[in-house]
Protein backbone atom coordinates (compact mmCIF):
# COMPACT_ATOMS: atom_id res chain seq x y z
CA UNK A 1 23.45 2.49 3.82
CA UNK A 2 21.98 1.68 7.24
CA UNK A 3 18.33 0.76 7.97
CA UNK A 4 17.65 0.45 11.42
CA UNK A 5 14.26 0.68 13.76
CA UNK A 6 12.94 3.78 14.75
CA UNK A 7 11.94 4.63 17.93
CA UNK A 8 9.70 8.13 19.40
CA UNK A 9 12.83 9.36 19.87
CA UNK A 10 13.16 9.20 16.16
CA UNK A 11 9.66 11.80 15.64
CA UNK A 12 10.97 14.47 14.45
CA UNK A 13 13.30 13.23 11.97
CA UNK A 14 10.13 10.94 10.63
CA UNK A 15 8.22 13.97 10.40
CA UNK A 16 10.96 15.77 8.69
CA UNK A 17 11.15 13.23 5.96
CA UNK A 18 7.66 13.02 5.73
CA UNK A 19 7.07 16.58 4.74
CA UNK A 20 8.35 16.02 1.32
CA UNK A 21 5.82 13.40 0.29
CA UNK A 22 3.18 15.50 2.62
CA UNK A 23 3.63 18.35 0.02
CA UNK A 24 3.30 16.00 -2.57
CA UNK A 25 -0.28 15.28 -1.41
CA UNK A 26 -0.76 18.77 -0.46
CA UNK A 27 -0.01 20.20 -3.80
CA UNK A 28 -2.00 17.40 -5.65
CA UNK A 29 -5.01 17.31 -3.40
CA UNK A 30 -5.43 20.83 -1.22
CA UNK A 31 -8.73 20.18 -0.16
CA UNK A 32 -8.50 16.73 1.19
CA UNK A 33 -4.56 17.04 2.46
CA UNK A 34 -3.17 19.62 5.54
CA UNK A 35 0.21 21.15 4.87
CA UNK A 36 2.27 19.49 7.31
CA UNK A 37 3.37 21.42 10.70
CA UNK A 38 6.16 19.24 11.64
CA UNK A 39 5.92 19.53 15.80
CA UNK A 40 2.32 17.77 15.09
CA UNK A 41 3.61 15.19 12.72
CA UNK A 42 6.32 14.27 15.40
CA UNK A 43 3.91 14.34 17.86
CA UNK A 44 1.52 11.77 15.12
CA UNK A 45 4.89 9.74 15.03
CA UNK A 46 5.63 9.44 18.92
CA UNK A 47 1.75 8.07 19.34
CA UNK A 48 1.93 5.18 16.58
CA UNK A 49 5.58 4.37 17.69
CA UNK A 50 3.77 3.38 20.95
CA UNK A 51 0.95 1.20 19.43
CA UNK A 52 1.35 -2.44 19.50
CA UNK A 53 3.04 -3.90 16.65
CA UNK A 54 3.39 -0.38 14.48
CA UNK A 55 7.56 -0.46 13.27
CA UNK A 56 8.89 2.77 11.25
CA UNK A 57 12.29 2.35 9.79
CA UNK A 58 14.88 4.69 8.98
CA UNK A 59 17.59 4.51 6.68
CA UNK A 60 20.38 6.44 6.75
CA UNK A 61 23.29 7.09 4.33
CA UNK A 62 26.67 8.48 5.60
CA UNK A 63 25.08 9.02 8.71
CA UNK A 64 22.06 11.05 7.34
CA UNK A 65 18.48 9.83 7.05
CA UNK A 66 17.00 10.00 4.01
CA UNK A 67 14.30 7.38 3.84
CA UNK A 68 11.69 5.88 6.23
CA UNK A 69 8.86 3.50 5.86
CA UNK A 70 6.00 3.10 9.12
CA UNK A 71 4.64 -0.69 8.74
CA UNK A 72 1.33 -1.55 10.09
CA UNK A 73 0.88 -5.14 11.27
CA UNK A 74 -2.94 -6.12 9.53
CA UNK A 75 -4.96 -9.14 10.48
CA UNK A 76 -8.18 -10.12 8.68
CA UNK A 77 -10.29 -12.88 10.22
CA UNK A 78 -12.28 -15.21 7.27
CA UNK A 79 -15.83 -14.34 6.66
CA UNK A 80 -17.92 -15.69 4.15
CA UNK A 81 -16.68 -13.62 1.27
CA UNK A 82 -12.80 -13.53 2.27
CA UNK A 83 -10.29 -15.86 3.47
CA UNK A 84 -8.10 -14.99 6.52
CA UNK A 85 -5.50 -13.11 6.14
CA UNK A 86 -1.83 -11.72 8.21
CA UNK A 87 -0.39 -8.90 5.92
CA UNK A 88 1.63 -6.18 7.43
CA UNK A 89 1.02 -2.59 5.33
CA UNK A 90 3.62 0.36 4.45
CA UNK A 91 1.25 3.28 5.64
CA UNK A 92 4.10 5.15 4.78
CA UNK A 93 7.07 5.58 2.62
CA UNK A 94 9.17 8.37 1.39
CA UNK A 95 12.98 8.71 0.11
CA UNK A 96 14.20 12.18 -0.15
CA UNK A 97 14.27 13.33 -3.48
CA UNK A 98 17.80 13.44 -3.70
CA UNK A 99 18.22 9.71 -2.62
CA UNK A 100 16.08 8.91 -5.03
CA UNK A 101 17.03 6.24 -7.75
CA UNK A 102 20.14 4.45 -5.67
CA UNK A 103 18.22 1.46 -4.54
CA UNK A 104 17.36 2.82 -0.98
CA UNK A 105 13.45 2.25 -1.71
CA UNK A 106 14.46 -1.38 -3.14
CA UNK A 107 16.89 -2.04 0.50
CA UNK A 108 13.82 -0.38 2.89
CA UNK A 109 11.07 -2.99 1.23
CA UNK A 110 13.48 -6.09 1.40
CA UNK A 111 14.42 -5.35 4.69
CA UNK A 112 10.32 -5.47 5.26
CA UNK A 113 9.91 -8.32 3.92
CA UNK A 114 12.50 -9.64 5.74
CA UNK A 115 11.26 -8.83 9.11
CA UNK A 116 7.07 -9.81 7.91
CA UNK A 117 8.72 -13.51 7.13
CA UNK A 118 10.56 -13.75 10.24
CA UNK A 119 7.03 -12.47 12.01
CA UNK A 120 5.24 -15.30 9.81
CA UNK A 121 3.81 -12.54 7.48
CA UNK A 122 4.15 -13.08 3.38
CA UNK A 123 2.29 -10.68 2.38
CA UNK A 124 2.92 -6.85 2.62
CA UNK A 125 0.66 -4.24 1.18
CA UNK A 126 0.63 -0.42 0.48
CA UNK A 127 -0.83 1.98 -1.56
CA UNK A 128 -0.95 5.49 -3.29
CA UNK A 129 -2.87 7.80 -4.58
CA UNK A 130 -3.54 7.83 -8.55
CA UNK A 131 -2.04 11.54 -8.86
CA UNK A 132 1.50 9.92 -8.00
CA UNK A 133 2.53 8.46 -10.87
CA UNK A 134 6.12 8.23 -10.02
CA UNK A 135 5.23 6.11 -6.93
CA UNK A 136 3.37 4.26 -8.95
CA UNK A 137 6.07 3.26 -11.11
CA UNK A 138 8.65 2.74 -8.22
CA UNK A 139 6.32 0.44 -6.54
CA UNK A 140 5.55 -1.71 -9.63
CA UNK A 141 9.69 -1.87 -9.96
CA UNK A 142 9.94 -3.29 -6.52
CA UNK A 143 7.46 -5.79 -7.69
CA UNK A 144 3.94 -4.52 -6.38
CA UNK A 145 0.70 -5.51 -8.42
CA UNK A 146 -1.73 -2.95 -8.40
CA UNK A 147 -4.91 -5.04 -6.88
CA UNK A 148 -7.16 -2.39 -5.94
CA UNK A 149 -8.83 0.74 -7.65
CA UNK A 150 -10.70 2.93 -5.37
CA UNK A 151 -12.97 5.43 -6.83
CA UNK A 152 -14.24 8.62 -5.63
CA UNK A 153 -17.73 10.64 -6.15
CA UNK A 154 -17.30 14.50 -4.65
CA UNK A 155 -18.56 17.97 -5.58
């Protein structure tokens, strides 16, 4: 297994391993998710590869790619109800189905963590939606606590 930086010359592969977990939300939640057209989710990649501090990560096994994450460095100033706070957040995460289950996920978040600490970061962050259940339970495995339950009043 190889985890290594991606770069915007990396686009369309993100947006290739994206489209799995896209469908997921697609499927689960037509009328707030777009099925995804892949030339404008590479072209979504190559723009927040370019932002200051954004990082997406590919790993690869036998020289394929089967899982990426795209980190997001966060910085909260203190106010009077919060304290400050440095986090970086997985805005996105997604193992090919096939590769699931064989400790990629569990390599892809250490390796995270890894480079947050070495940026001064301890705390990383992400989140799903409710519908995905098995995310759910993969992230608690890799030792997320749930801290946050957003709710949702529509039609």
């Amino acid at each position: 297994m190889q985890i290594r930086r991606a770069t915007a010359d990396d686009a369309d592969t993100l947006a290739a391993l994206n489209a799995h977990v896209q469908d997921i939300h697609v499927r689960h939640h037509p009328a707030h998710f777009r099925p995804p057209v892949l030339a404008d989710v590479a072209d979504w990649f190559r723009a927040r590869l370019v932002e200051p501090g954004i990082q997406a990560w590919l790993v690869a096994v036998a020289g394929q790619p089967v899982a990426y994450a795209l980190v997001i460095p966060r910085e909260r100033p203190a106010n009077p109800f919060t304290v400050a706070e440095r986090s970086c957040e997985i805005d996105q995460l997604g193992v090919l189905p096939e590769a699931r289950r064989q400790g990629i996920a569990r390599a892809l978040i250490a390796h995270i963590r890894s480079e947050a600490r070495r940026a001064g970061i301890t705390t990383v962050v992400l989140n799903t939606w409710m519908f995905n259940a098995e995310a759910r339970a993969a992230f608690e495995r890799l030792g997320f606590e749930p801290e946050l339950l957003r709710y949702r009043l529509g039609e």
